[in-house]
C-alpha atoms as a PDB file:
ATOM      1  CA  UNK A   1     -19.291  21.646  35.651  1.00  0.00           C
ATOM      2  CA  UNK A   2     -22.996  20.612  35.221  1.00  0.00           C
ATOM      3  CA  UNK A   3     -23.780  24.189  34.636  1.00  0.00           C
ATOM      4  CA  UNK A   4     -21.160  24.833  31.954  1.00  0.00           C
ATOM      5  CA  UNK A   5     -22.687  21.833  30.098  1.00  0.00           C
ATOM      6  CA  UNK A   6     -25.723  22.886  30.552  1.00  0.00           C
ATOM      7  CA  UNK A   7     -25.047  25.853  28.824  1.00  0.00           C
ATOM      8  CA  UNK A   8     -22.992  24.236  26.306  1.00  0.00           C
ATOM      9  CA  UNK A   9     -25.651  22.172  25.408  1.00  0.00           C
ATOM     10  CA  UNK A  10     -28.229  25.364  25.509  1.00  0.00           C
ATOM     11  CA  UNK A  11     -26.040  26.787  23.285  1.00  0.00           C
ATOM     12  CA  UNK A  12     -25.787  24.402  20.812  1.00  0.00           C
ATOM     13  CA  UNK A  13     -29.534  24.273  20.663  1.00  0.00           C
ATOM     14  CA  UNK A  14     -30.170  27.655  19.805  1.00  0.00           C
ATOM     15  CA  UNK A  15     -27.484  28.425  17.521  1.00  0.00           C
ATOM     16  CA  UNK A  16     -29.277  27.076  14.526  1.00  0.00           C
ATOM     17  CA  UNK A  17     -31.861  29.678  15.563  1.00  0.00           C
ATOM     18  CA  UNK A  18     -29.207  32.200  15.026  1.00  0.00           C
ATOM     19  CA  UNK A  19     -27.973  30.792  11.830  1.00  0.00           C
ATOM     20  CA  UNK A  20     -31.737  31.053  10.469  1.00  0.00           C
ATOM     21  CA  UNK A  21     -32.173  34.904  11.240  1.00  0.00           C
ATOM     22  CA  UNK A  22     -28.768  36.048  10.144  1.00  0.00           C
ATOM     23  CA  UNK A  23     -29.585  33.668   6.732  1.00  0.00           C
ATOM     24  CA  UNK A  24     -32.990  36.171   6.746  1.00  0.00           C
ATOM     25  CA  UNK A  25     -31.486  38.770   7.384  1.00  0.00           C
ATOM     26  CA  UNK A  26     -28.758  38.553   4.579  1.00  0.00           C
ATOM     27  CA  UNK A  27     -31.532  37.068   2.171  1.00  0.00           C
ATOM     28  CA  UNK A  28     -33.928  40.322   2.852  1.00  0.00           C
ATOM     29  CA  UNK A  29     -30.781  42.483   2.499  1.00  0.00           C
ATOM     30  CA  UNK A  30     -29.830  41.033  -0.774  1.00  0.00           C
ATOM     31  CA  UNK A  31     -33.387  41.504  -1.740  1.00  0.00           C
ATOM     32  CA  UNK A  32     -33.438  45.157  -0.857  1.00  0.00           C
ATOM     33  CA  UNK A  33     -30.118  45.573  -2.718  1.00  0.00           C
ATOM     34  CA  UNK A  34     -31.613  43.949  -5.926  1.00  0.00           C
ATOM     35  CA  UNK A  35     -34.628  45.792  -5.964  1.00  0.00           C
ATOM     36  CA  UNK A  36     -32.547  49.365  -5.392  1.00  0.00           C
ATOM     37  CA  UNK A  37     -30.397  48.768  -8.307  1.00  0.00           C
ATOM     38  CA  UNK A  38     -33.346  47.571 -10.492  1.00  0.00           C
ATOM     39  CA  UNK A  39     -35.135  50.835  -9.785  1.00  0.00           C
ATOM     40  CA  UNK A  40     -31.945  52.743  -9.961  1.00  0.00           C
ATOM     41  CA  UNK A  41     -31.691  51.166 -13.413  1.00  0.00           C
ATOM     42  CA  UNK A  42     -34.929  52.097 -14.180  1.00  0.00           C
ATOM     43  CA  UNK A  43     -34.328  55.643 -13.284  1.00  0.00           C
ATOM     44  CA  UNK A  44     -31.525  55.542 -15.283  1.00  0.00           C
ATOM     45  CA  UNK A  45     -32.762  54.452 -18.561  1.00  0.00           C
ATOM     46  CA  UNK A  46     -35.767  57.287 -17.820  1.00  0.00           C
ATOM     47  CA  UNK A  47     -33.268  59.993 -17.712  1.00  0.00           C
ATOM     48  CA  UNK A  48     -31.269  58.764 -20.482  1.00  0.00           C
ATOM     49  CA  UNK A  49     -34.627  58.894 -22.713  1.00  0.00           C
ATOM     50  CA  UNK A  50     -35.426  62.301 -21.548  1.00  0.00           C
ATOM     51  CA  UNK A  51     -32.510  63.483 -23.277  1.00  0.00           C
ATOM     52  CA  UNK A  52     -33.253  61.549 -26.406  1.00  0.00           C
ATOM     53  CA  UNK A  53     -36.566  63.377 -26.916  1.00  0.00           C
ATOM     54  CA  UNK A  54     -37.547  66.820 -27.618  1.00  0.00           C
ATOM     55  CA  UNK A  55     -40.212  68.557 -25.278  1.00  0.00           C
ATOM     56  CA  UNK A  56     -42.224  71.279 -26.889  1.00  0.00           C
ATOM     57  CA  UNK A  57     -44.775  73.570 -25.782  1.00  0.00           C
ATOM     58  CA  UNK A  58     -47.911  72.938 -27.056  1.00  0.00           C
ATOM     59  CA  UNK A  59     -49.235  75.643 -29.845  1.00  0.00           C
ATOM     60  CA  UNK A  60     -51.671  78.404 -28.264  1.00  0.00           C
ATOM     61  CA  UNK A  61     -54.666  78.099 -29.599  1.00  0.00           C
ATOM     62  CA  UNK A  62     -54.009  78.437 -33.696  1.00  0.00           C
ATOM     63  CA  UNK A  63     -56.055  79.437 -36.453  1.00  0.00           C
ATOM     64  CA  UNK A  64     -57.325  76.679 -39.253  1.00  0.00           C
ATOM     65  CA  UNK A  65     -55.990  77.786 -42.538  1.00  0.00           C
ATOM     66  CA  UNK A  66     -59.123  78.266 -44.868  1.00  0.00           C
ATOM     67  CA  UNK A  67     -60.294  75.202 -46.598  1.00  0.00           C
ATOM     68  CA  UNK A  68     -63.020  73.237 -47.238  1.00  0.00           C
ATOM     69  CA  UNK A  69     -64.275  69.503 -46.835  1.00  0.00           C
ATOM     70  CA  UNK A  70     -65.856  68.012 -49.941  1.00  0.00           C
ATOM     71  CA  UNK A  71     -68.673  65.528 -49.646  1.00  0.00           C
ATOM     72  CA  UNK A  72     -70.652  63.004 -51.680  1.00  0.00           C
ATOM     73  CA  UNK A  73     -74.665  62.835 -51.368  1.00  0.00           C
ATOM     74  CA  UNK A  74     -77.730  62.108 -53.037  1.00  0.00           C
ATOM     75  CA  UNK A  75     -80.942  64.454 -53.569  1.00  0.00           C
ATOM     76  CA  UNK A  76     -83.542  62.969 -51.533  1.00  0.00           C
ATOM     77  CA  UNK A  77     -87.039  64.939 -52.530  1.00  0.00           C
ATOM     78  CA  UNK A  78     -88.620  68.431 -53.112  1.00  0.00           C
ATOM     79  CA  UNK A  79     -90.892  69.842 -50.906  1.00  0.00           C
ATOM     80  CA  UNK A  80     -94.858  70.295 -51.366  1.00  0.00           C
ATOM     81  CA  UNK A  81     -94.000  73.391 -53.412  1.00  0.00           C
ATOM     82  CA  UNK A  82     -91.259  71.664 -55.432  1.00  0.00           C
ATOM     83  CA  UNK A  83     -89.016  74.706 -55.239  1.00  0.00           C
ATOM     84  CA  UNK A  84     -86.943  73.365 -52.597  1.00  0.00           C
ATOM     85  CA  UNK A  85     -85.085  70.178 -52.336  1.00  0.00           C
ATOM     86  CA  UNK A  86     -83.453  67.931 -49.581  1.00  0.00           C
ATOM     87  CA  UNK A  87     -80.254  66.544 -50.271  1.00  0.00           C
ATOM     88  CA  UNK A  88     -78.235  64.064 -47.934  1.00  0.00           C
ATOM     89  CA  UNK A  89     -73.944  63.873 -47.825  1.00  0.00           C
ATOM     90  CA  UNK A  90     -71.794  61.181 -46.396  1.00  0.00           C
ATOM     91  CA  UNK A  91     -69.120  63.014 -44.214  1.00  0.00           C
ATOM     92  CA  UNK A  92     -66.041  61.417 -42.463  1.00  0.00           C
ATOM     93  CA  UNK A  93     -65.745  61.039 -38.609  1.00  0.00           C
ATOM     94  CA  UNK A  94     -62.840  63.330 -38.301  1.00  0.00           C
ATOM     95  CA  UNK A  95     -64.535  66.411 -39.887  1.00  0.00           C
ATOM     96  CA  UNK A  96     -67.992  66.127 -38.509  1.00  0.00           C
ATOM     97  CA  UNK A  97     -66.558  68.269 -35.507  1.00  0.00           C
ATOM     98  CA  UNK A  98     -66.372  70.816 -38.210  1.00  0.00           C
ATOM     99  CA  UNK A  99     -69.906  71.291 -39.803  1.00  0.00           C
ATOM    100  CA  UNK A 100     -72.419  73.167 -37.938  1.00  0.00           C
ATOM    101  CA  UNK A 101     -76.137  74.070 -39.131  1.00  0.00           C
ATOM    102  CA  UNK A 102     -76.335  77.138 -41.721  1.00  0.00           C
ATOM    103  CA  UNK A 103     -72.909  76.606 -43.471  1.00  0.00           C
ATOM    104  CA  UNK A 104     -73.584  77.044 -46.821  1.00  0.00           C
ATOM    105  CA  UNK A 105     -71.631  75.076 -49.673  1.00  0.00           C
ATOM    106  CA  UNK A 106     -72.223  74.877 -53.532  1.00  0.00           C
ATOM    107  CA  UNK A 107     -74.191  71.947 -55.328  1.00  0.00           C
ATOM    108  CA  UNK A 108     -72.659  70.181 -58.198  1.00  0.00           C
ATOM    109  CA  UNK A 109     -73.124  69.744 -61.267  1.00  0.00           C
ATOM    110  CA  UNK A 110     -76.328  72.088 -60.925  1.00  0.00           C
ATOM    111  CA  UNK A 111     -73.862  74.950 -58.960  1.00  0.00           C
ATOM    112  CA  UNK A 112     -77.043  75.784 -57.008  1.00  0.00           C
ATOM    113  CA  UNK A 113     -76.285  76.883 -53.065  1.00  0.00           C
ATOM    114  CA  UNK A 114     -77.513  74.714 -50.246  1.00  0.00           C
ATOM    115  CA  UNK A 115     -77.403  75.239 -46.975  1.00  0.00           C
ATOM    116  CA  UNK A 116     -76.913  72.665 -43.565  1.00  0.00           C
ATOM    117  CA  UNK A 117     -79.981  72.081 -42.337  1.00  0.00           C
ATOM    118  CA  UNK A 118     -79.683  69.249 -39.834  1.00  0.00           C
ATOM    119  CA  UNK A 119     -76.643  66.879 -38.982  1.00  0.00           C
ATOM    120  CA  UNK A 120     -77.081  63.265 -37.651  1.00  0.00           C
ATOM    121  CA  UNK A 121     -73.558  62.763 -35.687  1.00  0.00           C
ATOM    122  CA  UNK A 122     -74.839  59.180 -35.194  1.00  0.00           C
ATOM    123  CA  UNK A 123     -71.899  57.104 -37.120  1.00  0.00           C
ATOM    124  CA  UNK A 124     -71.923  54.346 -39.751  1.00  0.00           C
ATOM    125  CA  UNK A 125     -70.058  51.203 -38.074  1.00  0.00           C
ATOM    126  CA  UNK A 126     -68.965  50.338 -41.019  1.00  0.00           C
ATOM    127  CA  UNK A 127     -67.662  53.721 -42.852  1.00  0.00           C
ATOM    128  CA  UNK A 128     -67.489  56.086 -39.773  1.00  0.00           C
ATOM    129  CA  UNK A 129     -69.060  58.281 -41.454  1.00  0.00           C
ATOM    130  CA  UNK A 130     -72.212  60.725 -40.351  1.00  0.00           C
ATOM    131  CA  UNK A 131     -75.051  62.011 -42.161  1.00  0.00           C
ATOM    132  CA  UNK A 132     -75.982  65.654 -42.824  1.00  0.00           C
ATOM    133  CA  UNK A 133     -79.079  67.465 -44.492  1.00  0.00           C
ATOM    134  CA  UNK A 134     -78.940  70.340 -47.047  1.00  0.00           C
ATOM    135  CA  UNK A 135     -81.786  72.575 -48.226  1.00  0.00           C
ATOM    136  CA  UNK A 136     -81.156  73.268 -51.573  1.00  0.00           C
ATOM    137  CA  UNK A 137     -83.621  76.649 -53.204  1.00  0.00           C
ATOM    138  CA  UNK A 138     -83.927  74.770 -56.945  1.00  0.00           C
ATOM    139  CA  UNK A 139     -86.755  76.937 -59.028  1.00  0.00           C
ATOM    140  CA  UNK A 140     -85.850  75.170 -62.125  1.00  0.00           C
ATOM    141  CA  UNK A 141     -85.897  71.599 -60.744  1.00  0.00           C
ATOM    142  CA  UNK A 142     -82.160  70.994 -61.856  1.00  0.00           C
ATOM    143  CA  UNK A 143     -81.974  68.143 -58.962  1.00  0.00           C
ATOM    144  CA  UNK A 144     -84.544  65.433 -59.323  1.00  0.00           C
ATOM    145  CA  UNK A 145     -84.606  62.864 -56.769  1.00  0.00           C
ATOM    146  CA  UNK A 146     -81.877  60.524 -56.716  1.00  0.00           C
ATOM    147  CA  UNK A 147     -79.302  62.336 -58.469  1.00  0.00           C
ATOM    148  CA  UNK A 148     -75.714  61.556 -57.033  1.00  0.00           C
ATOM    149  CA  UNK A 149     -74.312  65.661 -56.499  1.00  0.00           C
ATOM    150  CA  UNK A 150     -71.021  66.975 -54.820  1.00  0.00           C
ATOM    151  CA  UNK A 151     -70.179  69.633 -52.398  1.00  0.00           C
ATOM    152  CA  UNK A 152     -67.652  71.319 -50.365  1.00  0.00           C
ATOM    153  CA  UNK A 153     -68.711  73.090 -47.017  1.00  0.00           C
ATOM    154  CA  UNK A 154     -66.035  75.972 -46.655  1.00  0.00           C
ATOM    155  CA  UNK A 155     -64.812  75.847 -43.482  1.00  0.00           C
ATOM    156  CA  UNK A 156     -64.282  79.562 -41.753  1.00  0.00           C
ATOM    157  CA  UNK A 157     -60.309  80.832 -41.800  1.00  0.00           C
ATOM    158  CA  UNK A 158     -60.761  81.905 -37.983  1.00  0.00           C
ATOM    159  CA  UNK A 159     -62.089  79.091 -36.709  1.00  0.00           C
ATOM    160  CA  UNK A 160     -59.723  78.517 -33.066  1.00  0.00           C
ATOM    161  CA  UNK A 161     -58.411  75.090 -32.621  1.00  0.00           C
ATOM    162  CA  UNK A 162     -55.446  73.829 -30.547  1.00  0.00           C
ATOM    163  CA  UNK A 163     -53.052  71.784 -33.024  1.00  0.00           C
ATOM    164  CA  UNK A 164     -50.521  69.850 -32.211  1.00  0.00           C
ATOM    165  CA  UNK A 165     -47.656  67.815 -34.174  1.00  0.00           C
ATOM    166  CA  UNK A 166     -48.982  63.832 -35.178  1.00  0.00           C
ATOM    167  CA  UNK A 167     -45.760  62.645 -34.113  1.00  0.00           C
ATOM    168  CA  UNK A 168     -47.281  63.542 -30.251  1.00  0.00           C
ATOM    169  CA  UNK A 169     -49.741  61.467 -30.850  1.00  0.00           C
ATOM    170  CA  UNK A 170     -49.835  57.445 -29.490  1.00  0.00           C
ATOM    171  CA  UNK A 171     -52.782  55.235 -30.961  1.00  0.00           C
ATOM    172  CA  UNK A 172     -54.432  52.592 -29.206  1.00  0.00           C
ATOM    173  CA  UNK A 173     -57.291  50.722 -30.985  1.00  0.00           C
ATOM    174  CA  UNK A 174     -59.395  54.270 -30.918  1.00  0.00           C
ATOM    175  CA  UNK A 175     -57.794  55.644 -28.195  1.00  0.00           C
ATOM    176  CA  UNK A 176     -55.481  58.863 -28.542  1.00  0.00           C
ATOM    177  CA  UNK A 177     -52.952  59.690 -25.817  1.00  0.00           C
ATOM    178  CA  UNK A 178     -50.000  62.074 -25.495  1.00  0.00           C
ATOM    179  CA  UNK A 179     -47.393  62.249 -22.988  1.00  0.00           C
ATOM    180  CA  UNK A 180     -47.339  65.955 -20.477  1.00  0.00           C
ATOM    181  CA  UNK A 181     -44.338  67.068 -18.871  1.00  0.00           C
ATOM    182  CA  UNK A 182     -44.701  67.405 -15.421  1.00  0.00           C
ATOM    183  CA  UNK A 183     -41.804  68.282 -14.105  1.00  0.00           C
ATOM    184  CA  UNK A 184     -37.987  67.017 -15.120  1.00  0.00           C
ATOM    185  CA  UNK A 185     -37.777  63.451 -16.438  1.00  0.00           C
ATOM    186  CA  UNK A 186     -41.676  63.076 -14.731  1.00  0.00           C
ATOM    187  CA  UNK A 187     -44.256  62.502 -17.888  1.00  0.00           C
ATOM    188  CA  UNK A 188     -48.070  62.045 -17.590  1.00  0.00           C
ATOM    189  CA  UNK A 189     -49.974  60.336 -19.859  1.00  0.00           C
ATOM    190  CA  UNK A 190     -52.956  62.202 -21.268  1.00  0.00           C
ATOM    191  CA  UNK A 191     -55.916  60.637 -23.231  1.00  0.00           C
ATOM    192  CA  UNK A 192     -57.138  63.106 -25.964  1.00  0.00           C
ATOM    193  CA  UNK A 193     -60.014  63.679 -28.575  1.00  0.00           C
ATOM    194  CA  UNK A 194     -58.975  64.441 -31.972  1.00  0.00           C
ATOM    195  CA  UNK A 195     -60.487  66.584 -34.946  1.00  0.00           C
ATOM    196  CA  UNK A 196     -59.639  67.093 -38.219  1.00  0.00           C
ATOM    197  CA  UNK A 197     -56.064  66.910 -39.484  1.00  0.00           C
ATOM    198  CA  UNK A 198     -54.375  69.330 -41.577  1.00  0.00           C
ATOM    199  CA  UNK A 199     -50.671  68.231 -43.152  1.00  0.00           C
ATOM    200  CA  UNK A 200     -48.545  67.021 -39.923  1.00  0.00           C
ATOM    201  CA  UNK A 201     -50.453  68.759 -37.582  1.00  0.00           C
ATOM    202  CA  UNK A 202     -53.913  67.544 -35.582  1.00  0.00           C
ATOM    203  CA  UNK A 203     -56.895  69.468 -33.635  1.00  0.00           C
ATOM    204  CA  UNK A 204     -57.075  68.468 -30.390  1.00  0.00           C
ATOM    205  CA  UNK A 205     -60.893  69.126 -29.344  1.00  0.00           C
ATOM    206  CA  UNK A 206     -60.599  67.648 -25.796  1.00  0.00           C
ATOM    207  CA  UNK A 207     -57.782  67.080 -23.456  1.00  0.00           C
ATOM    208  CA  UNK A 208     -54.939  69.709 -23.575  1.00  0.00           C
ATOM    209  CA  UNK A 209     -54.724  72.658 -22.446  1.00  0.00           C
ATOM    210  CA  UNK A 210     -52.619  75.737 -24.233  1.00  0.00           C
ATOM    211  CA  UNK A 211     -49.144  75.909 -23.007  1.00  0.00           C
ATOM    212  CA  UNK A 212     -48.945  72.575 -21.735  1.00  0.00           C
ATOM    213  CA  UNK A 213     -45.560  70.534 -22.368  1.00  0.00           C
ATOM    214  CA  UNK A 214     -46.053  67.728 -24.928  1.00  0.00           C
ATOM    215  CA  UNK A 215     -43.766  65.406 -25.691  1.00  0.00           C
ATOM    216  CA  UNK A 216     -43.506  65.329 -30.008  1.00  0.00           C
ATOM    217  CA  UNK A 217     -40.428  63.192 -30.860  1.00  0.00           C
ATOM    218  CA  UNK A 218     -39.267  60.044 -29.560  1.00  0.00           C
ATOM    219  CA  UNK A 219     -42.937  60.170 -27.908  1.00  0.00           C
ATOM    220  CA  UNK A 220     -42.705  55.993 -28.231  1.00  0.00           C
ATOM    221  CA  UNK A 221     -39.715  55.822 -26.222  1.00  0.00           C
ATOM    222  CA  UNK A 222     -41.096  57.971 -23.716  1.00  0.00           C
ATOM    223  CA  UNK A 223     -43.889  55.703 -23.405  1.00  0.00           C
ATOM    224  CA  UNK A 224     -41.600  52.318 -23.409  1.00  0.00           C
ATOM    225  CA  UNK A 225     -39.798  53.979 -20.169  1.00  0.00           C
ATOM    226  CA  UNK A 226     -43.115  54.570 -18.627  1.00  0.00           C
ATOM    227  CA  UNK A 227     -43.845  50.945 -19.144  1.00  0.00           C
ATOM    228  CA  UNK A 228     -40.751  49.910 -17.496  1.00  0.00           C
ATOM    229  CA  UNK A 229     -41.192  51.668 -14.762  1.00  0.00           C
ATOM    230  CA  UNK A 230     -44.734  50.695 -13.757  1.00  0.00           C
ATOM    231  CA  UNK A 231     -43.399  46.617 -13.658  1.00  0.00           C
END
């Protein structure tokens, strides 16, 4: 009899013990449960998206279509023979990528032909814009110093560039990113450097390779899944 009290009373002692590990055990199970269907979820609203959103092949590498990139400048001085002037242009961030030394362009009002000499790629905070040098041949001394001329560099038709749609593209303060297709419903995000735009379409100079899968529509719904899915 003592020893069936005994036990009794062992039994009662440790039961609570019990109670507290099942109670763990349920609580971590619950847990587990919770955090399945919230990634289940997740995965669900990630395949839903994918079929909201078109993926496209990005374009092989694509010719520019001819054009030209006008600029504003002043005439800065003639040299010691006075046949020859320097003149100085303004050009935007997006199509310094664009100019290289010995492109040629014509120099209004006078009509004269100048050629790039040297090109600072150091930017203007304030404009984002970059300086570049002209030598201008000027016999007749039709550009004194200071006048405020025009010009248009042409820009060569078979210059290669990779384009791909603006609607790929996601903007961040100055940072450019587009989403890759992996594999099915799996998307990498890509940081990329941008050039010139022409119409709906922008060079990509660094970032992408040709025949890579870029996401183009829906691109910030893509991106609002991959959010999701990284809390």
């Amino acid at each position: 009899m003592y020893k069936d009290d005994h036990s009794m009373k062992r039994f009662k002692q440790i039961l609570p013990i019990f109670g507290l590990i099942a109670f763990a055990a349920l609580f971590g199970l619950i847990k587990t449960l919770k955090q399945r269907e919230r990634q289940q979820a997740r995965e669900e609203r990630i395949v839903l998206a994918t079929k909201r959103y078109t993926i496209r092949t990005a374009p092989a590498l694509k010719d520019l279509p001819h054009t030209s990139i006008p600029m504003l400048g002043k005439v800065l001085s003639q040299d010691s023979t006075g046949t020859v002037v320097q003149v100085e242009f303004q050009i935007q961030e997006h199509n310094l990528s664009q100019i290289q030394e010995d492109q040629t362009g014509i120099i209004n009002p006078s009509s004269l032909t100048g050629t790039v000499t040297a090109i600072d790629s150091a930017l203007d905070p304030d404009t984002h814009t970059a300086t570049i040098r002209m030598s201008v041949p000027d016999p007749e001394g039709l550009l004194p110093p200071d006048l405020l001329v025009s010009t248009a560099i042409q820009i060569p038709e078979e210059t290669p560039v990779l384009l791909i749609p603006t609607s790929a593209l996601i903007l961040k303060g100055k940072q450019a990113s587009v989403y890759i297709k992996i594999m099915d419903d799996l998307f990498e995000a890509r940081t990329v450097e941008l050039g010139p735009r022409i119409e709906n379409w922008v060079v990509i100079e660094n970032g992408l390779i040709p025949g890579e899968e870029v996401v183009i529509n829906g691109v910030f719904l893509v991106d609002a899944s991959m959010q999701a899915n990284e809390e």
